[in-house]
PDB file of N, CA and C in Angstrom:
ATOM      1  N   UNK A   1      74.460 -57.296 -19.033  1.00  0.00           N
ATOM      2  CA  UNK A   1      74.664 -58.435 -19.899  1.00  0.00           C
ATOM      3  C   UNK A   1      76.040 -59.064 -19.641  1.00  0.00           C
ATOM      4  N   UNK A   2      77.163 -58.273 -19.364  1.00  0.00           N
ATOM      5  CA  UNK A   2      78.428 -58.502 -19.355  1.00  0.00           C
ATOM      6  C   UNK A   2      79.027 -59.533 -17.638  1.00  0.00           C
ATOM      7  N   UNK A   3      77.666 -59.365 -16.713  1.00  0.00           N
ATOM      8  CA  UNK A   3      77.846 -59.478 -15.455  1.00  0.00           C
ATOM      9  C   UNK A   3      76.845 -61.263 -15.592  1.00  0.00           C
ATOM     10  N   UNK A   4      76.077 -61.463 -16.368  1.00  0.00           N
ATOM     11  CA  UNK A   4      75.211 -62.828 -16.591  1.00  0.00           C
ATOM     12  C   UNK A   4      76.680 -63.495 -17.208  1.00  0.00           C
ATOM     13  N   UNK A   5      77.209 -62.742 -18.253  1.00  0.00           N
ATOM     14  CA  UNK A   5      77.783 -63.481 -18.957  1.00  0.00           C
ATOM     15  C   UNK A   5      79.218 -63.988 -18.064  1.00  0.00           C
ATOM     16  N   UNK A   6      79.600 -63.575 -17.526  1.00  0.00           N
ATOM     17  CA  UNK A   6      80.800 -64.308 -16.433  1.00  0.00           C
ATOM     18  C   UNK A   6      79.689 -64.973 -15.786  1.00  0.00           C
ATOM     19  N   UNK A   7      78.861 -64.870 -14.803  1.00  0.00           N
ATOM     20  CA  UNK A   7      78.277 -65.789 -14.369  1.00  0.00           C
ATOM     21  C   UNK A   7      77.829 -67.220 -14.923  1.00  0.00           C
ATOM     22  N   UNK A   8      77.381 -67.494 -16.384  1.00  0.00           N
ATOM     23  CA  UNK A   8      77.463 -68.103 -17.252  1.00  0.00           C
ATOM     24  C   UNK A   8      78.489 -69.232 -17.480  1.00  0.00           C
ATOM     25  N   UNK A   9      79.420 -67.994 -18.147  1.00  0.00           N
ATOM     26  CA  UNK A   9      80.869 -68.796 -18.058  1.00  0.00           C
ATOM     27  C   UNK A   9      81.099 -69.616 -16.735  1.00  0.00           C
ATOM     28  N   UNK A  10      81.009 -69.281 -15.534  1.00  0.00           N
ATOM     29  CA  UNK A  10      81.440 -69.555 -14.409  1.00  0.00           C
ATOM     30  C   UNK A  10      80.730 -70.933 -13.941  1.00  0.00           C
ATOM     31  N   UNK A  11      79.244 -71.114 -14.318  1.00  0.00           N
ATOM     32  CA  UNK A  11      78.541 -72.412 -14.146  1.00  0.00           C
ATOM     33  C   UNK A  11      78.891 -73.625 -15.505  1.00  0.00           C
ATOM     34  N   UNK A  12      79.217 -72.577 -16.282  1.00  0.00           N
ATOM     35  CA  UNK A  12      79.819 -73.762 -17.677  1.00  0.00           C
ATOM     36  C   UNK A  12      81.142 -74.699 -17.275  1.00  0.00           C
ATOM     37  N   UNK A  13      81.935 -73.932 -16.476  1.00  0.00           N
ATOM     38  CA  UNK A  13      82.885 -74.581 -16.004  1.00  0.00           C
ATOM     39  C   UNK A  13      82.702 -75.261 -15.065  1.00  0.00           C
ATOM     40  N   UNK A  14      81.572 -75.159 -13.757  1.00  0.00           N
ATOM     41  CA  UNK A  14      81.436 -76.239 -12.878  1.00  0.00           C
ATOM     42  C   UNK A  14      80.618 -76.896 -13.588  1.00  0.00           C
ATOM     43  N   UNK A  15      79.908 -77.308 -14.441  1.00  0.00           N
ATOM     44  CA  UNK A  15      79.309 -78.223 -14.641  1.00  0.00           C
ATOM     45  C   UNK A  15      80.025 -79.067 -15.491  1.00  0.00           C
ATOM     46  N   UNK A  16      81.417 -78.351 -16.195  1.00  0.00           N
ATOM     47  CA  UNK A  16      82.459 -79.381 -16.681  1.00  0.00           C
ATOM     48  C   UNK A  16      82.985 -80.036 -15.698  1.00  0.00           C
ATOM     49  N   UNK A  17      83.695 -79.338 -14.946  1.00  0.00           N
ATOM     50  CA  UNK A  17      84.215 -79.851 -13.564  1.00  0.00           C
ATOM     51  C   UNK A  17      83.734 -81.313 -13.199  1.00  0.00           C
ATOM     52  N   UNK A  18      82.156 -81.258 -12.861  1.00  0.00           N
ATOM     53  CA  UNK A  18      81.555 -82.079 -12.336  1.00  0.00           C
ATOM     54  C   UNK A  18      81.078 -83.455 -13.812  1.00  0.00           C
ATOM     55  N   UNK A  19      81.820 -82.875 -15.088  1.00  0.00           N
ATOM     56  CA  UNK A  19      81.551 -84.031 -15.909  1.00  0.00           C
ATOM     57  C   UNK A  19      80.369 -84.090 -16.638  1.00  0.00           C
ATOM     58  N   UNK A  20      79.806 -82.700 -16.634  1.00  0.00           N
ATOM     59  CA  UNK A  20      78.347 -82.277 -17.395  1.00  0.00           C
ATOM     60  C   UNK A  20      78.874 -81.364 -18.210  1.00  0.00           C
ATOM     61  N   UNK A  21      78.956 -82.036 -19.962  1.00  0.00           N
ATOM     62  CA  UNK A  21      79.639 -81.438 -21.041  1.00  0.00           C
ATOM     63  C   UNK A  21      78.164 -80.363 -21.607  1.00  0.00           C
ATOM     64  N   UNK A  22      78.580 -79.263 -22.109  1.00  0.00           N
ATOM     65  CA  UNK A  22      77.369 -78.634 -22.440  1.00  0.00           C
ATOM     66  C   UNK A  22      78.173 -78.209 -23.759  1.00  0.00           C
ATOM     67  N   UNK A  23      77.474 -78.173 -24.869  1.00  0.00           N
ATOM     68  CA  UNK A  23      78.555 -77.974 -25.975  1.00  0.00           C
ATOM     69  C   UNK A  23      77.306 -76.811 -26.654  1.00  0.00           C
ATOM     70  N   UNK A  24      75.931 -76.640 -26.253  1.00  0.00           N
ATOM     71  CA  UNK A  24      74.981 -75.572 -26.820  1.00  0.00           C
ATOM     72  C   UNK A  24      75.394 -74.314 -26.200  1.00  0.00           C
ATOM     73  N   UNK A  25      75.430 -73.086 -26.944  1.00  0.00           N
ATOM     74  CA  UNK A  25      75.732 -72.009 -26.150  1.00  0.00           C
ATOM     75  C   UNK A  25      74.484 -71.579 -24.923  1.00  0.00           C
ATOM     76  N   UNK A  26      74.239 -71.290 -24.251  1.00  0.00           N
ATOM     77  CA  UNK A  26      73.438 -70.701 -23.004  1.00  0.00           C
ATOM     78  C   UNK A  26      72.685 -69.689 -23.946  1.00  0.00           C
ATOM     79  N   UNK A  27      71.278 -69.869 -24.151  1.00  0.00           N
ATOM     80  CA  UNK A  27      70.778 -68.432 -24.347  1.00  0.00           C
ATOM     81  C   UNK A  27      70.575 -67.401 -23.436  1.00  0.00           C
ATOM     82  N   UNK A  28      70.765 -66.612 -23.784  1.00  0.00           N
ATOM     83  CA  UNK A  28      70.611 -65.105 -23.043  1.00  0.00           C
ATOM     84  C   UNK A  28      69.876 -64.327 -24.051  1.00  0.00           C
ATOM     85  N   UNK A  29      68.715 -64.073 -22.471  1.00  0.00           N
ATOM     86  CA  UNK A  29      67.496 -63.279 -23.280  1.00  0.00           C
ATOM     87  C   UNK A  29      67.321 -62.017 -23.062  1.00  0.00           C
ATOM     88  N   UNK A  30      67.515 -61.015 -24.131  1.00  0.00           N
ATOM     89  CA  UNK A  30      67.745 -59.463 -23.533  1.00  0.00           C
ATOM     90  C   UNK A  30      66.193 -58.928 -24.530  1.00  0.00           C
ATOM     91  N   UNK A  31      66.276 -57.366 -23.822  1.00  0.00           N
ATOM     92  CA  UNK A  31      65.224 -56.907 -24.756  1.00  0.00           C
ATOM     93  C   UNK A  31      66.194 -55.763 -25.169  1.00  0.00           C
ATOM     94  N   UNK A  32      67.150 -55.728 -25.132  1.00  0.00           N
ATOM     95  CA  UNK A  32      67.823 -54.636 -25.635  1.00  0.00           C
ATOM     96  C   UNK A  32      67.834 -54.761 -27.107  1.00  0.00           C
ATOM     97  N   UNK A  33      67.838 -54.206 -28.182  1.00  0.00           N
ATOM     98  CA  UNK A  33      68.078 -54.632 -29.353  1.00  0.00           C
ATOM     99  C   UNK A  33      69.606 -54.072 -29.749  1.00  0.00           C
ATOM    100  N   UNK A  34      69.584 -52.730 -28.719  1.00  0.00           N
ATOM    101  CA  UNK A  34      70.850 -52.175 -28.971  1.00  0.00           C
ATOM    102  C   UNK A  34      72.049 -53.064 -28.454  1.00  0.00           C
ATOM    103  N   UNK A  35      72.252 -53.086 -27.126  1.00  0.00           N
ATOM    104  CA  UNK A  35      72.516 -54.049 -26.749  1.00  0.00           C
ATOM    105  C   UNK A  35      73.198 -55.844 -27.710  1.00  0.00           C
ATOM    106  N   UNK A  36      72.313 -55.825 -27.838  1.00  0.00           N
ATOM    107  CA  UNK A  36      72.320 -57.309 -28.435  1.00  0.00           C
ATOM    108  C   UNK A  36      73.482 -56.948 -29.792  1.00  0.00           C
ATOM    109  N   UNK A  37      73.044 -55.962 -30.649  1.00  0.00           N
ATOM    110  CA  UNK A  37      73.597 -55.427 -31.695  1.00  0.00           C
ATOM    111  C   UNK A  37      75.197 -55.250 -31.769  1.00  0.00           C
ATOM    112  N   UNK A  38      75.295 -54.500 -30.610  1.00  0.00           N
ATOM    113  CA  UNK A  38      76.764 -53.736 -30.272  1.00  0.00           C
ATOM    114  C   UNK A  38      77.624 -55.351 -29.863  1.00  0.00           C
ATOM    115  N   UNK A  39      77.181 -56.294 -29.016  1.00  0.00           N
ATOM    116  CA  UNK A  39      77.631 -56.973 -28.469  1.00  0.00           C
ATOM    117  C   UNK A  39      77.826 -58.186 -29.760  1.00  0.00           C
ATOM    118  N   UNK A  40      77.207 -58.065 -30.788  1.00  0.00           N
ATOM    119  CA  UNK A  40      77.347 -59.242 -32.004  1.00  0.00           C
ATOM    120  C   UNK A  40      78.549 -58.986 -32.904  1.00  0.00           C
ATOM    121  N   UNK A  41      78.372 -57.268 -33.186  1.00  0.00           N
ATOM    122  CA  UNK A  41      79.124 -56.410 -34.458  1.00  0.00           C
ATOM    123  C   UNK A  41      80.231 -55.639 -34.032  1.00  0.00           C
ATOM    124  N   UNK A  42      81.140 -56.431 -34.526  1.00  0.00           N
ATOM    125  CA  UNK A  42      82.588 -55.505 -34.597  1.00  0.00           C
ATOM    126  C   UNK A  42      82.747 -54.544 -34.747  1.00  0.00           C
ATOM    127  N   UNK A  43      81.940 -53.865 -36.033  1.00  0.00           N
ATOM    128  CA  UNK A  43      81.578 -52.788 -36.687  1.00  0.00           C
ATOM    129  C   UNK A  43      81.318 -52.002 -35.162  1.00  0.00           C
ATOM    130  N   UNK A  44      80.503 -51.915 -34.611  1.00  0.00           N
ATOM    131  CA  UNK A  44      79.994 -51.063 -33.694  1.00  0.00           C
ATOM    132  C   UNK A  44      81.126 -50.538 -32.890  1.00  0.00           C
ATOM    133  N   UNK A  45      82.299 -50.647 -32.935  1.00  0.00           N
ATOM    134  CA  UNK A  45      83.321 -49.648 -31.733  1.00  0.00           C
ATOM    135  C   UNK A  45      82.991 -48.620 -31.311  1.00  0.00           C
ATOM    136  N   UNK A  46      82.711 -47.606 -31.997  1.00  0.00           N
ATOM    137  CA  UNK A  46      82.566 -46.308 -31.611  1.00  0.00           C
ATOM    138  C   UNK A  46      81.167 -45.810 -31.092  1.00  0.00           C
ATOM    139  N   UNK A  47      80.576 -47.354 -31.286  1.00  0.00           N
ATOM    140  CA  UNK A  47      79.183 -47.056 -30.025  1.00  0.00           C
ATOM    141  C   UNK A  47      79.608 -47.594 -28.909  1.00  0.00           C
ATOM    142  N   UNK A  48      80.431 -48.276 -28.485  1.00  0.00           N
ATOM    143  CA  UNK A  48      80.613 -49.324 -27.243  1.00  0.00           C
ATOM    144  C   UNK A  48      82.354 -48.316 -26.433  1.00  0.00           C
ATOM    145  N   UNK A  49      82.605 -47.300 -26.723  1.00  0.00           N
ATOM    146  CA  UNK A  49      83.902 -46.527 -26.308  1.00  0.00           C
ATOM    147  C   UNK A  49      83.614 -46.465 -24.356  1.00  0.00           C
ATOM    148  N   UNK A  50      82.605 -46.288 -24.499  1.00  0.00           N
ATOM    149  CA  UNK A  50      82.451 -45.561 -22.848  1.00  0.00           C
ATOM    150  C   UNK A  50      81.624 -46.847 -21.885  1.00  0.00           C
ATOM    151  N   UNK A  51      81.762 -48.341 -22.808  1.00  0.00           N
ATOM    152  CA  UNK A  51      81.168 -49.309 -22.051  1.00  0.00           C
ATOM    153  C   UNK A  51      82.565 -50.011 -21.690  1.00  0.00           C
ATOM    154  N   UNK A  52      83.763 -50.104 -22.276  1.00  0.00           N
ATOM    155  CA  UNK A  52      85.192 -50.547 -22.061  1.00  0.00           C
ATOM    156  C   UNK A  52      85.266 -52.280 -22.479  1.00  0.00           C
ATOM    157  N   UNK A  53      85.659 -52.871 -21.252  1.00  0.00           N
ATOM    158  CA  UNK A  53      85.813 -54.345 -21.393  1.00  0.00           C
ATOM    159  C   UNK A  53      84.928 -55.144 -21.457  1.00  0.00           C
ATOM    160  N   UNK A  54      83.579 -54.608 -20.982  1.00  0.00           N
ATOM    161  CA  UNK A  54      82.425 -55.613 -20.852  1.00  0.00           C
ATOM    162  C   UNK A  54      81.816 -56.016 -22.126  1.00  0.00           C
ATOM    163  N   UNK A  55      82.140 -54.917 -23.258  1.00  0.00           N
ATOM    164  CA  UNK A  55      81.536 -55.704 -24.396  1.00  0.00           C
ATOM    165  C   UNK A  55      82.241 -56.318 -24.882  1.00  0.00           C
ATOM    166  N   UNK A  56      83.593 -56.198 -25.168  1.00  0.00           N
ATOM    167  CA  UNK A  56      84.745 -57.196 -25.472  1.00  0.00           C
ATOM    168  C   UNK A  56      84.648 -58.337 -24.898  1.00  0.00           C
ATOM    169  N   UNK A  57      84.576 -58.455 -23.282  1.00  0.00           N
ATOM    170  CA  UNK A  57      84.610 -59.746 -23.175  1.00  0.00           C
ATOM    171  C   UNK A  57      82.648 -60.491 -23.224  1.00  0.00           C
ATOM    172  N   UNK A  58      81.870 -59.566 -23.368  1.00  0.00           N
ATOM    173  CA  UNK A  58      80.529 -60.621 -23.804  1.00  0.00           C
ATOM    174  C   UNK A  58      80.819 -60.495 -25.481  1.00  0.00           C
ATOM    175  N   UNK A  59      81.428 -59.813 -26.213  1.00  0.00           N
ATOM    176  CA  UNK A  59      81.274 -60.062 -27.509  1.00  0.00           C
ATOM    177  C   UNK A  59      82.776 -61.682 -27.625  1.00  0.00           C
ATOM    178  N   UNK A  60      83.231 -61.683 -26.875  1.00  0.00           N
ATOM    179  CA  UNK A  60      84.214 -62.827 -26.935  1.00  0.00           C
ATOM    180  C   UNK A  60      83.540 -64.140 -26.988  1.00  0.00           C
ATOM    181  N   UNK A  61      82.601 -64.079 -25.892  1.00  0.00           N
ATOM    182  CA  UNK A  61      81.757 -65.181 -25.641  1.00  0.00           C
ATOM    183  C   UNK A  61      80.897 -65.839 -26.337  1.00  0.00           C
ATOM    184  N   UNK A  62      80.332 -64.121 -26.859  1.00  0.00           N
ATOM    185  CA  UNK A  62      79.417 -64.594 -28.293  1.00  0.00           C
ATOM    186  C   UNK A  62      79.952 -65.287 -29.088  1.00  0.00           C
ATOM    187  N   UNK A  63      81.309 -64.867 -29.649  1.00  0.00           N
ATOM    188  CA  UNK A  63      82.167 -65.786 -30.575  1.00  0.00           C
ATOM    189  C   UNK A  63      82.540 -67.324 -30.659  1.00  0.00           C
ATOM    190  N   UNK A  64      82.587 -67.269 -28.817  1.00  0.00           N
ATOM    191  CA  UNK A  64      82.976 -68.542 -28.768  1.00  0.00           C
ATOM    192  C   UNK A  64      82.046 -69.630 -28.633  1.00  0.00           C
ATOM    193  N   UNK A  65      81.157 -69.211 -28.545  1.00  0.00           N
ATOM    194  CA  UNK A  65      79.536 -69.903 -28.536  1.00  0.00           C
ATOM    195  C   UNK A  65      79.413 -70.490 -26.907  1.00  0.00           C
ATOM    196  N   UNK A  66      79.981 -69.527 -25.901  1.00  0.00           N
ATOM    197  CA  UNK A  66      79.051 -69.888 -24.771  1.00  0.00           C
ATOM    198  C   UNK A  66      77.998 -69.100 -24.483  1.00  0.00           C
ATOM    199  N   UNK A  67      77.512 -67.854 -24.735  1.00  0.00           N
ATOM    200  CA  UNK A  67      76.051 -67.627 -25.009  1.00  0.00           C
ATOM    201  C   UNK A  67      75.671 -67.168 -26.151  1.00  0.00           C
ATOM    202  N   UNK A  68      74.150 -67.280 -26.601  1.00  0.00           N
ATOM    203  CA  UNK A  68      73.504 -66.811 -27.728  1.00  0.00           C
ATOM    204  C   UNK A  68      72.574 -65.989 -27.321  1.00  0.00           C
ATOM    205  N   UNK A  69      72.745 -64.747 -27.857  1.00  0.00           N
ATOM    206  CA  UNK A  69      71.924 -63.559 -27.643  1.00  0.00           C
ATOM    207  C   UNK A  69      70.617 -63.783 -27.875  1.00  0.00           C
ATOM    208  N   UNK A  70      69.606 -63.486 -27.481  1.00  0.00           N
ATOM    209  CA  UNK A  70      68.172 -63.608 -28.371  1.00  0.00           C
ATOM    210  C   UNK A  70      67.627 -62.496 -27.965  1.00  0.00           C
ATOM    211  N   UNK A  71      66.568 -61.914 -28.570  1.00  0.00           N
ATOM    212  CA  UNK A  71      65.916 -60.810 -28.556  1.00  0.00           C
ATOM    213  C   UNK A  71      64.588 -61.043 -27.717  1.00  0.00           C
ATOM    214  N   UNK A  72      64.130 -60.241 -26.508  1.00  0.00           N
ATOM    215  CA  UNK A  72      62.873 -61.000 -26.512  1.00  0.00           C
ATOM    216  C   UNK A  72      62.017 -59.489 -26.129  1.00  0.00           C
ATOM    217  N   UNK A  73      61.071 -59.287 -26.759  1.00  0.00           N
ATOM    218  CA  UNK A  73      60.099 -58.027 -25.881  1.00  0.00           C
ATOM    219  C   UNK A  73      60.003 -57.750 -24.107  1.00  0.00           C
ATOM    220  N   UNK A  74      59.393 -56.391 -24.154  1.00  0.00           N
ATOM    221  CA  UNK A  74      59.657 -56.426 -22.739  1.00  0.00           C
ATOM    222  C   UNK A  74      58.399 -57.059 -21.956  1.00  0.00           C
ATOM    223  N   UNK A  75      57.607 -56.919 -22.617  1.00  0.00           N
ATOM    224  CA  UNK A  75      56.147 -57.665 -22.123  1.00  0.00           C
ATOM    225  C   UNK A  75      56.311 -59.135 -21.717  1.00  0.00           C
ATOM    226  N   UNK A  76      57.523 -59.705 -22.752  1.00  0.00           N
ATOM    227  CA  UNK A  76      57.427 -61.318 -22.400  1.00  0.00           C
ATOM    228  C   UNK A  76      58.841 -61.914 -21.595  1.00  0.00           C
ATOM    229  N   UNK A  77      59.673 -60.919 -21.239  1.00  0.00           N
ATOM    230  CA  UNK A  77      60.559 -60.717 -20.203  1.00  0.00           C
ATOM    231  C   UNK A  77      60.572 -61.234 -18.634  1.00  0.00           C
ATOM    232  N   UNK A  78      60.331 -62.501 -18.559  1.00  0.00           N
ATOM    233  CA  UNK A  78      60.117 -62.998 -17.264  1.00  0.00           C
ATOM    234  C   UNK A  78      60.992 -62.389 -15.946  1.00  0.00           C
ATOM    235  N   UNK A  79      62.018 -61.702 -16.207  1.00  0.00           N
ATOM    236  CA  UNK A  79      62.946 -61.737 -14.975  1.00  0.00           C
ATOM    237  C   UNK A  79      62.284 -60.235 -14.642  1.00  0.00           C
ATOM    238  N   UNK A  80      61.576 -59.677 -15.668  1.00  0.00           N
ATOM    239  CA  UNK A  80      60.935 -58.580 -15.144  1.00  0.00           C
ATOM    240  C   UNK A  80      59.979 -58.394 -13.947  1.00  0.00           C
ATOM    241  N   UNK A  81      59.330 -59.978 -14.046  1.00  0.00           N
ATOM    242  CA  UNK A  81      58.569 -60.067 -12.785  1.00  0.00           C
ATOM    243  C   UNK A  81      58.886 -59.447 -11.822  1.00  0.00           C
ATOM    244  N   UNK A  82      60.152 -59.615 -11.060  1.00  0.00           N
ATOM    245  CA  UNK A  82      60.334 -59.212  -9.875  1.00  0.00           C
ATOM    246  C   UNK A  82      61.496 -57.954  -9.725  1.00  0.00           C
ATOM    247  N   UNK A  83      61.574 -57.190 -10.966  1.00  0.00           N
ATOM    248  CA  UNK A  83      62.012 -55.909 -10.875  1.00  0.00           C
ATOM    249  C   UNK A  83      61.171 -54.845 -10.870  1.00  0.00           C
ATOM    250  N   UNK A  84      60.420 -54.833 -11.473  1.00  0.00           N
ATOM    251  CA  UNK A  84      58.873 -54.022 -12.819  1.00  0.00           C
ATOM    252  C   UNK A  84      57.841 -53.890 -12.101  1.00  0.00           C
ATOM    253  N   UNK A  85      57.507 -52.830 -11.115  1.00  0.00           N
ATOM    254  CA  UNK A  85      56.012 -52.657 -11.149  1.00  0.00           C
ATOM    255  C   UNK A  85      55.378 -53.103 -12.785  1.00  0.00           C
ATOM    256  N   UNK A  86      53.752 -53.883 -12.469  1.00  0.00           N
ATOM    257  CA  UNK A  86      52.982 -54.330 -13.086  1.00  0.00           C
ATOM    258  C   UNK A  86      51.576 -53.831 -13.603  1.00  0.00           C
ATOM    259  N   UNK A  87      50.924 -54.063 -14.565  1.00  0.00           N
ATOM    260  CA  UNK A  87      49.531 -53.907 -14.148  1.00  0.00           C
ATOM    261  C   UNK A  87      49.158 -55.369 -14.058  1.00  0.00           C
ATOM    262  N   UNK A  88      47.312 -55.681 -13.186  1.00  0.00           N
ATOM    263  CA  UNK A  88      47.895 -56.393 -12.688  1.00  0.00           C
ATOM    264  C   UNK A  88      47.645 -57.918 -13.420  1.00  0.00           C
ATOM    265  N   UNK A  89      46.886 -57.502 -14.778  1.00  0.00           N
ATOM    266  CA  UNK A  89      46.783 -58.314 -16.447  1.00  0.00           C
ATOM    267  C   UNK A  89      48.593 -58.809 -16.599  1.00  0.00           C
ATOM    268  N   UNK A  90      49.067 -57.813 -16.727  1.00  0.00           N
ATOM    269  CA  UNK A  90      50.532 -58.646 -16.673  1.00  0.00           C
ATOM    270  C   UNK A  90      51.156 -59.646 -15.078  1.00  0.00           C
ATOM    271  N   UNK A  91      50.913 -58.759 -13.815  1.00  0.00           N
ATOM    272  CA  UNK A  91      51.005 -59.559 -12.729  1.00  0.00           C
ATOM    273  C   UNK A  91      50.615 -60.803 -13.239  1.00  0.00           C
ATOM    274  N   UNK A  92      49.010 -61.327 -13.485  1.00  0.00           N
ATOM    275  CA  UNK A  92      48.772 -62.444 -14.079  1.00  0.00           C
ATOM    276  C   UNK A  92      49.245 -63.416 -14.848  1.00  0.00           C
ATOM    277  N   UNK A  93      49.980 -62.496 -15.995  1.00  0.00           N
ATOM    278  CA  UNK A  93      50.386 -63.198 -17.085  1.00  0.00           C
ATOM    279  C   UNK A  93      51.987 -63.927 -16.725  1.00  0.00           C
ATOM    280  N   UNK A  94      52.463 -63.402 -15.901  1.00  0.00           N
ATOM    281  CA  UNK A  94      53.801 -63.450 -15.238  1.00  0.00           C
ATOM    282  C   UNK A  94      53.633 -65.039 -14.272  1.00  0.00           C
ATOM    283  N   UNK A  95      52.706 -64.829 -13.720  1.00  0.00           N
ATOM    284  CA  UNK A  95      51.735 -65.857 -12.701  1.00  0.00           C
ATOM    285  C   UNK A  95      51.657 -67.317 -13.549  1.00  0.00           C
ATOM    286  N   UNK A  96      51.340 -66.872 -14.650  1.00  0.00           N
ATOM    287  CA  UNK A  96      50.887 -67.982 -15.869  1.00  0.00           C
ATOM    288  C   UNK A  96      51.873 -68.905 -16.176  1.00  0.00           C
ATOM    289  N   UNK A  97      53.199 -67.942 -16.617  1.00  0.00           N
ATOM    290  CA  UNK A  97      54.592 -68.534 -17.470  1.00  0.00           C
ATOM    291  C   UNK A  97      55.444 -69.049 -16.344  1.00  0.00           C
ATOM    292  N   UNK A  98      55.237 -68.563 -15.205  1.00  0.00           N
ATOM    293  CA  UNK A  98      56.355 -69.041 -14.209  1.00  0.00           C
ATOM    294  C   UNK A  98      55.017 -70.280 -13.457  1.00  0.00           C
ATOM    295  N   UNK A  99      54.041 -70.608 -13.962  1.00  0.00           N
ATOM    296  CA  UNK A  99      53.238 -71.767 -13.576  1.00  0.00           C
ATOM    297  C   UNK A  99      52.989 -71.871 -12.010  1.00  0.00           C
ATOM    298  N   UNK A 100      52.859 -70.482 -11.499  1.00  0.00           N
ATOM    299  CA  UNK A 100      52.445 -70.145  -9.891  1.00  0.00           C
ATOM    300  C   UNK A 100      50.862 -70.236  -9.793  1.00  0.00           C
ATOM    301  N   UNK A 101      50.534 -70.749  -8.964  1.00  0.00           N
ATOM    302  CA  UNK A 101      48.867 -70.239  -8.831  1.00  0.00           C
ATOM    303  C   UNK A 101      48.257 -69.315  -7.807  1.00  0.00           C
ATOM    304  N   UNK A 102      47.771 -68.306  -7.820  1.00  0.00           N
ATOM    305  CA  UNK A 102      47.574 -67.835  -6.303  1.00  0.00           C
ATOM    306  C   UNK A 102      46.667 -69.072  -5.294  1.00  0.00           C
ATOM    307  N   UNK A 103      47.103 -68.770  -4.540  1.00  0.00           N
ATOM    308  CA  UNK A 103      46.394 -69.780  -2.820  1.00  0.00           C
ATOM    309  C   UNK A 103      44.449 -69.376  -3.622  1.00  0.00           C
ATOM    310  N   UNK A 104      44.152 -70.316  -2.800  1.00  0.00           N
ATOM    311  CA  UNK A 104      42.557 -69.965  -3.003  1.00  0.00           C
ATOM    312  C   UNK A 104      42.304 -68.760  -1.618  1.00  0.00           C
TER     313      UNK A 104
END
């Protein structure tokens, strides 16, 4: 999460650069719930000890509203496509949302 989120940051600024103001934070879609949690709540320190700077600086970001966390299942997780062995009802369904068709 901490490695999207500089990347993030990093296109927010060229697209200022280039005069493309984006003032909505970037959603970022995790299925972590933990994750998402630790990275919102201050409260959480003493779960985040052995993760160091990366949640500090994505919980910074959160603050500052360049991304917004969202929660999403793992079933409806598109970037899973091409990490995730499938069955092949999901292969399909993956096929569907990214609007691919197989060849005839």
């Amino acid at each position: 999460m901490a490695l999207v989120t500089t990347e993030v940051t990093w296109l927010r600024w060229l697209l200022e650069d280039f005069g493309v103001s984006v003032s909505q934070p970037t959603p970022l879609l995790s299925d972590s719930t933990g994750a998402i949690s630790i990275a919102c709540d201050l409260a959480k320190r003493e779960l985040s000890k052995h993760i160091g700077v990366d949640v500090f600086y994505t919980r910074a970001q959160v603050q500052d509203g360049v991304v917004g966390l969202q929660y999403v299942p793992s079933e409806l997780q598109l970037a899973d496509f091409l990490t995730k062995a499938q069955t092949r009802a999901q292969h399909r369904f993956y096929l569907s949302k990214l609007s691919i068709v197989d060849p005839p």
